[in-house]
PDB file of N, CA and C in Angstrom:
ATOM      1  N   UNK A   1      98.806 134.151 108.765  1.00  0.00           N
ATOM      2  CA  UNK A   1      98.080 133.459 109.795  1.00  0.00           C
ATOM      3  C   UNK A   1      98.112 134.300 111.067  1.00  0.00           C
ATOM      4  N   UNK A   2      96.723 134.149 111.702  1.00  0.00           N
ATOM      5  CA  UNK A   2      96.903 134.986 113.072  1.00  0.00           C
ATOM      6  C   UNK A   2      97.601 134.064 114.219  1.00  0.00           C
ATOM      7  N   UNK A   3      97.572 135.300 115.014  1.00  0.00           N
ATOM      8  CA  UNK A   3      98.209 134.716 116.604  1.00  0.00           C
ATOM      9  C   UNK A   3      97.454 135.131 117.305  1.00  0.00           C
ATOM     10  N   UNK A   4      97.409 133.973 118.225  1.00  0.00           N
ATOM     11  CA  UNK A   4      96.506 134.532 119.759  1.00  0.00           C
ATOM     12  C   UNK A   4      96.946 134.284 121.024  1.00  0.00           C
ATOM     13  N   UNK A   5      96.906 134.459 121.976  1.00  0.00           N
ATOM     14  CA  UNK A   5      97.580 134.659 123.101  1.00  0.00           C
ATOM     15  C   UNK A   5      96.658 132.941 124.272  1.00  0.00           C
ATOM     16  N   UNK A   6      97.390 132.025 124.147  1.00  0.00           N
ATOM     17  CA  UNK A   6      96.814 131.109 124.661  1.00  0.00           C
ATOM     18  C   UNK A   6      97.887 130.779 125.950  1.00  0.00           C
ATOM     19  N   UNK A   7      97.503 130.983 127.554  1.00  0.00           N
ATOM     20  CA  UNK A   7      98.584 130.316 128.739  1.00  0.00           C
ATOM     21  C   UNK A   7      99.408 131.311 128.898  1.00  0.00           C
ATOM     22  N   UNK A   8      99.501 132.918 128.021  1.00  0.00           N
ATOM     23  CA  UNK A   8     100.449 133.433 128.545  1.00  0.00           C
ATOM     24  C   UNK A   8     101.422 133.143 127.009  1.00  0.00           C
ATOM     25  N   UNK A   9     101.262 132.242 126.061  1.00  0.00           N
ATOM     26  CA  UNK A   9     102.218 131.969 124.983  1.00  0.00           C
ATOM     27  C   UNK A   9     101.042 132.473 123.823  1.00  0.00           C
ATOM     28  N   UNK A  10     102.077 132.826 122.961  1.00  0.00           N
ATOM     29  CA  UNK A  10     101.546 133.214 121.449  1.00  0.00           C
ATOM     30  C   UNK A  10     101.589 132.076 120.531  1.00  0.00           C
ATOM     31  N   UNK A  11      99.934 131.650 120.068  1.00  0.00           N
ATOM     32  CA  UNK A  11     100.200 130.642 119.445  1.00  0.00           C
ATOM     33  C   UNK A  11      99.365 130.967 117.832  1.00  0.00           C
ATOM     34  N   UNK A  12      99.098 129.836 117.214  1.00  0.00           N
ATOM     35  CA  UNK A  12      99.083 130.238 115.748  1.00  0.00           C
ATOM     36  C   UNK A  12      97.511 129.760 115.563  1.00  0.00           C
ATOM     37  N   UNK A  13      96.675 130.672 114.994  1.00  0.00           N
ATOM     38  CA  UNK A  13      95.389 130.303 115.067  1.00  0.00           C
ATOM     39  C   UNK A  13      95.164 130.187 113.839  1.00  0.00           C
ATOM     40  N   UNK A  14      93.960 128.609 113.588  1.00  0.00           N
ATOM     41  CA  UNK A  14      93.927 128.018 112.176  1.00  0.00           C
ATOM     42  C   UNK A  14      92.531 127.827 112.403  1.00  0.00           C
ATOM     43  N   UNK A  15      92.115 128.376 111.254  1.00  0.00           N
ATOM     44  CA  UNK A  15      90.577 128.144 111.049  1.00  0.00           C
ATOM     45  C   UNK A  15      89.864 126.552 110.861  1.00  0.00           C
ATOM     46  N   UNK A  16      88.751 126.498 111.105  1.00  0.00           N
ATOM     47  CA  UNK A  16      88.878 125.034 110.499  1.00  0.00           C
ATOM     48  C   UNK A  16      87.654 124.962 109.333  1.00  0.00           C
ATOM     49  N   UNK A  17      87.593 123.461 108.667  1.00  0.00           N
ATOM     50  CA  UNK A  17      86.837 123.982 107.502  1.00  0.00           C
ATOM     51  C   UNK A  17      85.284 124.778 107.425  1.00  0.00           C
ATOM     52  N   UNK A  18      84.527 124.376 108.283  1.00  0.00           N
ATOM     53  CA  UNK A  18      83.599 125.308 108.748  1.00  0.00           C
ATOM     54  C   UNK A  18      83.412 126.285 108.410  1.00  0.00           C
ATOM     55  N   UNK A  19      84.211 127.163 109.566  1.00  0.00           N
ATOM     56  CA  UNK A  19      84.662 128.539 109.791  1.00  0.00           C
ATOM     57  C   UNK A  19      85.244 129.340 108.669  1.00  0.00           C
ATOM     58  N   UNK A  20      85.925 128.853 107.556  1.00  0.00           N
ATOM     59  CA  UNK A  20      86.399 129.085 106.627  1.00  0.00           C
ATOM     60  C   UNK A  20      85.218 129.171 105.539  1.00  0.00           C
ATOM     61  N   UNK A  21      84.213 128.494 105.093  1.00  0.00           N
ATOM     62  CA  UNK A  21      83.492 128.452 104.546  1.00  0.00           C
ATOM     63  C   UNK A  21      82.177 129.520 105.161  1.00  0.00           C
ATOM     64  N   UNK A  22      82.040 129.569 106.468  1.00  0.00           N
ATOM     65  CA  UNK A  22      81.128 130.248 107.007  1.00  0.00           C
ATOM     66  C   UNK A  22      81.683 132.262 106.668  1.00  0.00           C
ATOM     67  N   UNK A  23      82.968 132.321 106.898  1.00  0.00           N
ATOM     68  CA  UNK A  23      83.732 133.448 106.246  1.00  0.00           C
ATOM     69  C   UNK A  23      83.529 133.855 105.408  1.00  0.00           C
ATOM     70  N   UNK A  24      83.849 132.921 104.129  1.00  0.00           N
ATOM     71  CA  UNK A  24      84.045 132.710 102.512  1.00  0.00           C
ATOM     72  C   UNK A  24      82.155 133.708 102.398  1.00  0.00           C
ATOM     73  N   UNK A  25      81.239 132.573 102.944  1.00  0.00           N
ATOM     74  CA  UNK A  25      79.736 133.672 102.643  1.00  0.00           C
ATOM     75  C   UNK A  25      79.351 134.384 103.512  1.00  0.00           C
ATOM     76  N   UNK A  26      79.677 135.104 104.380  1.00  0.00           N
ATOM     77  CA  UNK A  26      79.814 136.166 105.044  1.00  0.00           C
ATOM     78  C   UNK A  26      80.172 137.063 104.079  1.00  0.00           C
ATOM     79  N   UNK A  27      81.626 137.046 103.384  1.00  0.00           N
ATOM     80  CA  UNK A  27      82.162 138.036 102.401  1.00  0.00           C
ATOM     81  C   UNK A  27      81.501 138.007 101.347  1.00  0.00           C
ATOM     82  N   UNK A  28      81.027 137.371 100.671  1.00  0.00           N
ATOM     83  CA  UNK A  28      80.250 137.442  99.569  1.00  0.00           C
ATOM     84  C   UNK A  28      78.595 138.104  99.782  1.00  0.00           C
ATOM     85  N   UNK A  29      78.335 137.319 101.000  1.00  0.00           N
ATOM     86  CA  UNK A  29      76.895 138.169 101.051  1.00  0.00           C
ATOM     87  C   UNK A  29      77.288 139.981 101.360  1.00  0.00           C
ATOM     88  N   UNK A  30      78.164 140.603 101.835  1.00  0.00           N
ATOM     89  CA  UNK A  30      78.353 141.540 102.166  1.00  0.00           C
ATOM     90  C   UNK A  30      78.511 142.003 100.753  1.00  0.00           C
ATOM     91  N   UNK A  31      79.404 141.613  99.989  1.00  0.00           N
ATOM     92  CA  UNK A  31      79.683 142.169  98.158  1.00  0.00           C
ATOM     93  C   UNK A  31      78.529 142.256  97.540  1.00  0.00           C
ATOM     94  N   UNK A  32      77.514 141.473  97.581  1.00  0.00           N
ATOM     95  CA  UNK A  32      76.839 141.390  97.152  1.00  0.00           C
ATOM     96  C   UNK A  32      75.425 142.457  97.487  1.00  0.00           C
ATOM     97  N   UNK A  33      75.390 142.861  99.254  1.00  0.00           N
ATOM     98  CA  UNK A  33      74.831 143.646  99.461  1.00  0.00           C
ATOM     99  C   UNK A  33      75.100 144.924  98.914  1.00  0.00           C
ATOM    100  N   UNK A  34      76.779 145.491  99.034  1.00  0.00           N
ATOM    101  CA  UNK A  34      76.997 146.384  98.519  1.00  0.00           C
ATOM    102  C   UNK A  34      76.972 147.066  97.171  1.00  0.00           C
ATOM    103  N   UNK A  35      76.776 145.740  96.360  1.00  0.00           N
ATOM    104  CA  UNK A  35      76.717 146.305  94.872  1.00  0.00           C
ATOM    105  C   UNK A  35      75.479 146.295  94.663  1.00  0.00           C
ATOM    106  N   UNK A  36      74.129 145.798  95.511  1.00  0.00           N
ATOM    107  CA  UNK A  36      73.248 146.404  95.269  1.00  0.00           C
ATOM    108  C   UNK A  36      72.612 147.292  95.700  1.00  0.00           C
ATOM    109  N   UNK A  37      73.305 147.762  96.958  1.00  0.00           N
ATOM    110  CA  UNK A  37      73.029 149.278  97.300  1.00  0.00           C
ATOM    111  C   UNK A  37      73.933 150.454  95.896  1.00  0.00           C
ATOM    112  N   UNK A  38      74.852 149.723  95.686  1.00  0.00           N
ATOM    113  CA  UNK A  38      75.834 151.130  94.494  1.00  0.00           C
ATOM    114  C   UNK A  38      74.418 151.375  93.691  1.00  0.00           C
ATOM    115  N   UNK A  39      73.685 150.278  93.357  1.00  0.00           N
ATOM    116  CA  UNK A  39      72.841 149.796  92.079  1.00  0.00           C
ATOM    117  C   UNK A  39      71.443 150.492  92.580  1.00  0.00           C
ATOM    118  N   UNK A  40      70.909 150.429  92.992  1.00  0.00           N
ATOM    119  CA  UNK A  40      69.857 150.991  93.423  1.00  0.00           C
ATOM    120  C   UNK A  40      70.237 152.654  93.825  1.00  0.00           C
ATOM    121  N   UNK A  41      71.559 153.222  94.337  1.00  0.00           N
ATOM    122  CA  UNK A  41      71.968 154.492  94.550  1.00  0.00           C
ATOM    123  C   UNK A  41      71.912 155.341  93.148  1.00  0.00           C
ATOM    124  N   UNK A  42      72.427 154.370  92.072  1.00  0.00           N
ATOM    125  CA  UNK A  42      72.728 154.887  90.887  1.00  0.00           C
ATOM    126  C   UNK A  42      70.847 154.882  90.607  1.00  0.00           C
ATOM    127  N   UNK A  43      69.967 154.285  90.486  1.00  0.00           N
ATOM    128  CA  UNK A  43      68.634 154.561  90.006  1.00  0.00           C
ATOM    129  C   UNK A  43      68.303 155.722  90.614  1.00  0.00           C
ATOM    130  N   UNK A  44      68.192 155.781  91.999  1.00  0.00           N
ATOM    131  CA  UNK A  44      67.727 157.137  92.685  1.00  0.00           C
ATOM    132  C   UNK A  44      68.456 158.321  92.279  1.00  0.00           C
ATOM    133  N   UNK A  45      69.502 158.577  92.095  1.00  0.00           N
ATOM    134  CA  UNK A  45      70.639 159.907  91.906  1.00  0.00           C
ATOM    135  C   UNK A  45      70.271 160.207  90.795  1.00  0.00           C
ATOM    136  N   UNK A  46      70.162 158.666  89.725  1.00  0.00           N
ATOM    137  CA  UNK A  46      70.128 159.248  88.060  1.00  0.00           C
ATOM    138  C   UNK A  46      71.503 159.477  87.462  1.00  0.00           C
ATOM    139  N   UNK A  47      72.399 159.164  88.564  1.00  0.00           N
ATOM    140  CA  UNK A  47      73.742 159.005  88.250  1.00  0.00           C
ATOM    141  C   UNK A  47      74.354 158.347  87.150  1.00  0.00           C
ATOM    142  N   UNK A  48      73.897 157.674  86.914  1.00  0.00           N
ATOM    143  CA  UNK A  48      74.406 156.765  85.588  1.00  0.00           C
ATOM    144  C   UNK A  48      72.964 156.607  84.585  1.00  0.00           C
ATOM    145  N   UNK A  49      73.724 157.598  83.779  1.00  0.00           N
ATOM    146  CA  UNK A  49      72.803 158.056  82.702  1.00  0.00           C
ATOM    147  C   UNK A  49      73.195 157.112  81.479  1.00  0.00           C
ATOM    148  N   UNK A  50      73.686 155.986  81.636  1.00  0.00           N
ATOM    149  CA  UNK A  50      73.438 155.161  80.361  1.00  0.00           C
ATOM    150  C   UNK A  50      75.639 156.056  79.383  1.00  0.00           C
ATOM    151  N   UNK A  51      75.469 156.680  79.695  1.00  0.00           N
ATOM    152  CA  UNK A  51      76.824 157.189  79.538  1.00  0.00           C
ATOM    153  C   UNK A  51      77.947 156.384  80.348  1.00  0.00           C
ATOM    154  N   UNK A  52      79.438 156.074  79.544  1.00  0.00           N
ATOM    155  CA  UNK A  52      80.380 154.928  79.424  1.00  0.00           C
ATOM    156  C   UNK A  52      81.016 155.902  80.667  1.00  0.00           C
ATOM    157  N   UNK A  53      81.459 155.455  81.815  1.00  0.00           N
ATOM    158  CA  UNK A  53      82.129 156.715  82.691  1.00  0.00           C
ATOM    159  C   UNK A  53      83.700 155.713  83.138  1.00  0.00           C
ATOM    160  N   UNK A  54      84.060 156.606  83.731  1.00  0.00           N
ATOM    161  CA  UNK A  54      85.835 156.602  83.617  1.00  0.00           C
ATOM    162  C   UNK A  54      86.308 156.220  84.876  1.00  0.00           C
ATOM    163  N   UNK A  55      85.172 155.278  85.444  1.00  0.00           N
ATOM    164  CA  UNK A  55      84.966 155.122  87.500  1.00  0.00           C
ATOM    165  C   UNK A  55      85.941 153.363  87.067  1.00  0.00           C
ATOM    166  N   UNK A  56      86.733 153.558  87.998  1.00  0.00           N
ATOM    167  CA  UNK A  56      86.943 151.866  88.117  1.00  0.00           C
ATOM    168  C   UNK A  56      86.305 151.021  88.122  1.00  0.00           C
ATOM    169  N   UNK A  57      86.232 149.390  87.642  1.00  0.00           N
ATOM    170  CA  UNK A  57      85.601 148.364  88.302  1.00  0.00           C
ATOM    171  C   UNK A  57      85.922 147.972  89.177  1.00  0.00           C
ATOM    172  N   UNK A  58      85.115 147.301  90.554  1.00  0.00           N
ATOM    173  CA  UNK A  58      85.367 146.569  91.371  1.00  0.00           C
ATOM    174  C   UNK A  58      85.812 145.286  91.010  1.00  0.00           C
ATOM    175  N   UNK A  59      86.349 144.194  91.459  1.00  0.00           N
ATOM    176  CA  UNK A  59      86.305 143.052  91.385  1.00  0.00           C
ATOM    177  C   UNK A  59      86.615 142.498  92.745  1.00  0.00           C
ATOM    178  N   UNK A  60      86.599 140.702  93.556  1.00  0.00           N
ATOM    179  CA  UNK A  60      86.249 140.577  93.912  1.00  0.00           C
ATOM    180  C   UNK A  60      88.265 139.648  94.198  1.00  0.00           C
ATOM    181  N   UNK A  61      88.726 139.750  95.329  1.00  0.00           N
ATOM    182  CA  UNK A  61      89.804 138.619  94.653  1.00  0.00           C
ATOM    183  C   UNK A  61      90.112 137.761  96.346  1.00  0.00           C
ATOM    184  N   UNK A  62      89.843 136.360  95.977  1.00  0.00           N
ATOM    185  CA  UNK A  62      89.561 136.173  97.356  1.00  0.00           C
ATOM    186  C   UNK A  62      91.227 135.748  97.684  1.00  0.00           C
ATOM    187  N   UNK A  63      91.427 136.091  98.851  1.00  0.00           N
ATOM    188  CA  UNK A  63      93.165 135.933  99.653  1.00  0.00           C
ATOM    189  C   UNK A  63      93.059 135.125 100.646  1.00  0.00           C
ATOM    190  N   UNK A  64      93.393 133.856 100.140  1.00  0.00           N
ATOM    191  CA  UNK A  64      93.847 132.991 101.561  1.00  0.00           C
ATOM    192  C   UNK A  64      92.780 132.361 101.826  1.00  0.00           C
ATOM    193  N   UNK A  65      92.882 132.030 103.209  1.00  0.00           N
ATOM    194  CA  UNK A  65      91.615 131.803 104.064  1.00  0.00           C
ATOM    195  C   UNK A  65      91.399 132.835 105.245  1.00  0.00           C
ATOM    196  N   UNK A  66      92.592 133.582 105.668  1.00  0.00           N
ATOM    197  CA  UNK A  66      92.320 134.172 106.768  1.00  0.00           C
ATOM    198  C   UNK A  66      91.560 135.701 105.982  1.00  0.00           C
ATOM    199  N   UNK A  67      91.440 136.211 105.103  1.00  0.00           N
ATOM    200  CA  UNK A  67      91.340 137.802 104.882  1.00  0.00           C
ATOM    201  C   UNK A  67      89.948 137.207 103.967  1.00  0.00           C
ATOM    202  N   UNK A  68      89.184 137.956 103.453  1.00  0.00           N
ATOM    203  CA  UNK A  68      88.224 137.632 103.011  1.00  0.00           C
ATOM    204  C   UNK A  68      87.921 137.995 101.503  1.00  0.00           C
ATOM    205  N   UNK A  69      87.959 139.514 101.179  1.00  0.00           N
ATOM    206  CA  UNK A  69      88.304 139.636  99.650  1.00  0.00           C
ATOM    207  C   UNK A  69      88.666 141.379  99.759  1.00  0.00           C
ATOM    208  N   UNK A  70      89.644 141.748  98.868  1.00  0.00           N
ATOM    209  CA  UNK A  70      89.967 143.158  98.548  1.00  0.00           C
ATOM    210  C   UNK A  70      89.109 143.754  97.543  1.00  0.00           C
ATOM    211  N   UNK A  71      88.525 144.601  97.981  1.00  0.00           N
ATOM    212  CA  UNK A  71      88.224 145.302  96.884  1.00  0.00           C
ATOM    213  C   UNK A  71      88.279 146.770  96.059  1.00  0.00           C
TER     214      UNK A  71
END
């Protein structure tokens, strides 16, 4: 959980459900942009020739409420 500086005191900042949900698709629309830029990069390059390659998968793993997803 974060802290923020409220009066001069450090206090504990809590999302509320909203904000949490407004987050939650923020991060997803961003994943989602990005794998279709990888996807469309790979058509233009010709990069992925249909050949099995040895690149990691992404996946998606959501943490908490405060962090959004690792990938």
């Amino acid at each position: 959980m974060r802290k923020i500086e409220k009066l001069g005191k450090w206090v504990l900042h809590e999302l509320s459900e909203d904000r949490i949900g407004r987050r939650l698709n923020s991060c997803i629309s961003l994943h989602v942009t990005q794998r279709n830029k990888n996807f469309l990069w790979e058509i233009v390059t010709g990069v992925d020739s249909g050949q099995p390659t040895t690149s990691k998968i992404h996946s998606v793993h959501l943490v908490g409420h405060e962090e959004c997803a690792v990938l």
